[in-house]
Protein backbone atom coordinates (compact mmCIF):
# COMPACT_ATOMS: atom_id res chain seq x y z
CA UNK A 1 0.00 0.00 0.00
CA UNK A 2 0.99 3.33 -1.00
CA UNK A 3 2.06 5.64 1.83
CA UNK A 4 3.66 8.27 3.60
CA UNK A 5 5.36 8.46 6.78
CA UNK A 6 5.37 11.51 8.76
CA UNK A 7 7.71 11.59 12.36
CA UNK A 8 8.83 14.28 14.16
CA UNK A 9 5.84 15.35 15.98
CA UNK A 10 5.76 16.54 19.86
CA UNK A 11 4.90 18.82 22.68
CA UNK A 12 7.06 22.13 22.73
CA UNK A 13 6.57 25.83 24.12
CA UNK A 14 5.36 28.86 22.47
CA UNK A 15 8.51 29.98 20.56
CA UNK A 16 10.20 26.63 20.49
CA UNK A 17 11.21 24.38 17.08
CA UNK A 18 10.35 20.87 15.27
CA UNK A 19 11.48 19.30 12.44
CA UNK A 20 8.54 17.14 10.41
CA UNK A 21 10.31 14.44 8.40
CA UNK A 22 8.54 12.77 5.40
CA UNK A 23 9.65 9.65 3.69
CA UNK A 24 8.36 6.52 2.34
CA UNK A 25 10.21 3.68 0.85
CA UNK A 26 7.19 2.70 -2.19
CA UNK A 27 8.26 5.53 -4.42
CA UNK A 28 11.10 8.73 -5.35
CA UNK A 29 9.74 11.83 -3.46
CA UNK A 30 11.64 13.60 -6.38
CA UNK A 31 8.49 12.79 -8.99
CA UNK A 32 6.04 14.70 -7.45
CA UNK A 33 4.96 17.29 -5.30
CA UNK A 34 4.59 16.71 -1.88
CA UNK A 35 2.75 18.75 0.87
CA UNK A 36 2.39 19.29 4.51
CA UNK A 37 -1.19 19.66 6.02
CA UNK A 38 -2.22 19.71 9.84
CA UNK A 39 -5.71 19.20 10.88
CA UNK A 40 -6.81 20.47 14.47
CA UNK A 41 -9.72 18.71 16.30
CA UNK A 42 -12.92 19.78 15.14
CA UNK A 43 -11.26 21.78 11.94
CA UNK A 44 -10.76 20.66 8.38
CA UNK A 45 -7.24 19.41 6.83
CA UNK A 46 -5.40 22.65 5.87
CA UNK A 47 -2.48 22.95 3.68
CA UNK A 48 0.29 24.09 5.78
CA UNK A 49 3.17 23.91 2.56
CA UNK A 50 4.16 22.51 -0.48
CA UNK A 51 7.03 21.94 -2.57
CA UNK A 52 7.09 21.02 -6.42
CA UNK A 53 8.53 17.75 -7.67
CA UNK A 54 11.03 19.58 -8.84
CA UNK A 55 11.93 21.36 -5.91
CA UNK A 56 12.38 24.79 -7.10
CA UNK A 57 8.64 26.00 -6.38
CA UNK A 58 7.25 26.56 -2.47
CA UNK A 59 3.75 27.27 -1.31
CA UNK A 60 2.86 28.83 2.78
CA UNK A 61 0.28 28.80 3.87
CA UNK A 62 -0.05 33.13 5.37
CA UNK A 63 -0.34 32.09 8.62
CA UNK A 64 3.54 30.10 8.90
CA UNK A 65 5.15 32.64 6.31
CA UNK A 66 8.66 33.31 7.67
CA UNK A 67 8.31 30.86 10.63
CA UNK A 68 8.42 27.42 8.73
CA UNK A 69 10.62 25.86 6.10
CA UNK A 70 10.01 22.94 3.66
CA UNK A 71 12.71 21.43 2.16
CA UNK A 72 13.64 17.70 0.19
CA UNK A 73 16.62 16.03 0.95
CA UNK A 74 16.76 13.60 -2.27
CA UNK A 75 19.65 11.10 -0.88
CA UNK A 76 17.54 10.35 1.82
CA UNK A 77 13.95 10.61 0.06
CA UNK A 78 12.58 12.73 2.51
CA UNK A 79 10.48 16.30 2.57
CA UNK A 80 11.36 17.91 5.84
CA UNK A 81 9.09 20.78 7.45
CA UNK A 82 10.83 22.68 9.89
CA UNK A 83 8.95 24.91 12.06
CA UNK A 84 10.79 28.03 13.88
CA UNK A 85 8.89 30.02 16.82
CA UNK A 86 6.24 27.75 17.23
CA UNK A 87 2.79 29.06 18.65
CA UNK A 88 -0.36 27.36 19.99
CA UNK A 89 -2.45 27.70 17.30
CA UNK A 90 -0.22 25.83 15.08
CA UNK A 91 -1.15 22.57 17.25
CA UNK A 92 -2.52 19.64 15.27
CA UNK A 93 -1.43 16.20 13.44
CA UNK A 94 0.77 16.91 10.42
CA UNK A 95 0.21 14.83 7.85
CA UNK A 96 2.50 14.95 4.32
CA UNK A 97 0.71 13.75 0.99
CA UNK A 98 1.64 13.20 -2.52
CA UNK A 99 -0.13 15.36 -4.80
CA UNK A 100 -2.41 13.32 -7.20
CA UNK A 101 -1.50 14.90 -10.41
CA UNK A 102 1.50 16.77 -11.55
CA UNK A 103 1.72 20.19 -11.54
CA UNK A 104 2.47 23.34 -8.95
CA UNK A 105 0.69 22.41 -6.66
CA UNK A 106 -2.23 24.77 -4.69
CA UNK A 107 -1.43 23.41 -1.76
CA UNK A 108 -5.06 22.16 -1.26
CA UNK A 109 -5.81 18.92 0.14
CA UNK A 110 -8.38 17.84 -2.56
CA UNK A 111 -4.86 17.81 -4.69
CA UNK A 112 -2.95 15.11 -2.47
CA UNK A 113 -3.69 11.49 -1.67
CA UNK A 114 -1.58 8.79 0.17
CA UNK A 115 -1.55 10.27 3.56
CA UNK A 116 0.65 9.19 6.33
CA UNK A 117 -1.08 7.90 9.76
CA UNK A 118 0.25 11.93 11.00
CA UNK A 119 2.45 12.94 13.78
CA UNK A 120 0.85 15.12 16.37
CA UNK A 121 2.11 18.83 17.37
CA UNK A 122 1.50 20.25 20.39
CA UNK A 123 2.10 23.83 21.35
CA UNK A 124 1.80 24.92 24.73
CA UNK A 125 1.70 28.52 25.49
């Protein structure tokens, strides 16, 4: 079965850092777009970012602009999302997803399939 595996999730303090790793051993990350989403209880998946299969196209979502980073480390087939000054309202499971089709990518969820199981994020203030 096709699928993504997310790690890197925890429990940190307002201001503090994570790194969300990405990988998956079925296919080449490098082929297609892949995107971060998070999904708080009660709230709909969001896109969070997204980076182009061929790496040289980013999405942010407004609200992590300048605090979070995505980036593909191709030797080790994994998308990385690291996340600077963390606050509480960026709590949820982060999930990473391979878009369905090829092309730059919205950042939308509709647009991505084979989800991960998530890791969870927790931001205490």
């Amino acid at each position: 079965q096709l699928q993504l595996v997310e790690s890197g999730g925890g429990l940190v303090r307002t201001g503090g850092s994570l790194r969300l790793s990405c990988t998956t051993d079925k296919f080449s990350l490098d082929e297609f777009a892949i995107g971060w989403f998070r999904q708080a209880p009660g709230k709909e998946r969001e896109g969070v970012s997204c980076i182009n299969e061929k790496g040289d196209s980013t999405r942010y979502a407004d609200s992590v602009k300048g605090r979070f980073t995505i980036s593909r480390d191709d030797a080790k087939n994994t998308v990385y999302l690291q996340m600077n000054n963390l606050k509480p309202e960026d709590t949820g499971v982060y999930y990473c997803g391979r878009q369905r089709v090829t092309y730059d990518p919205l950042c939308y969820a509709f647009e991505f399939h084979y989800w991960g199981q998530g890791t969870e994020v927790t931001v205490s203030s």
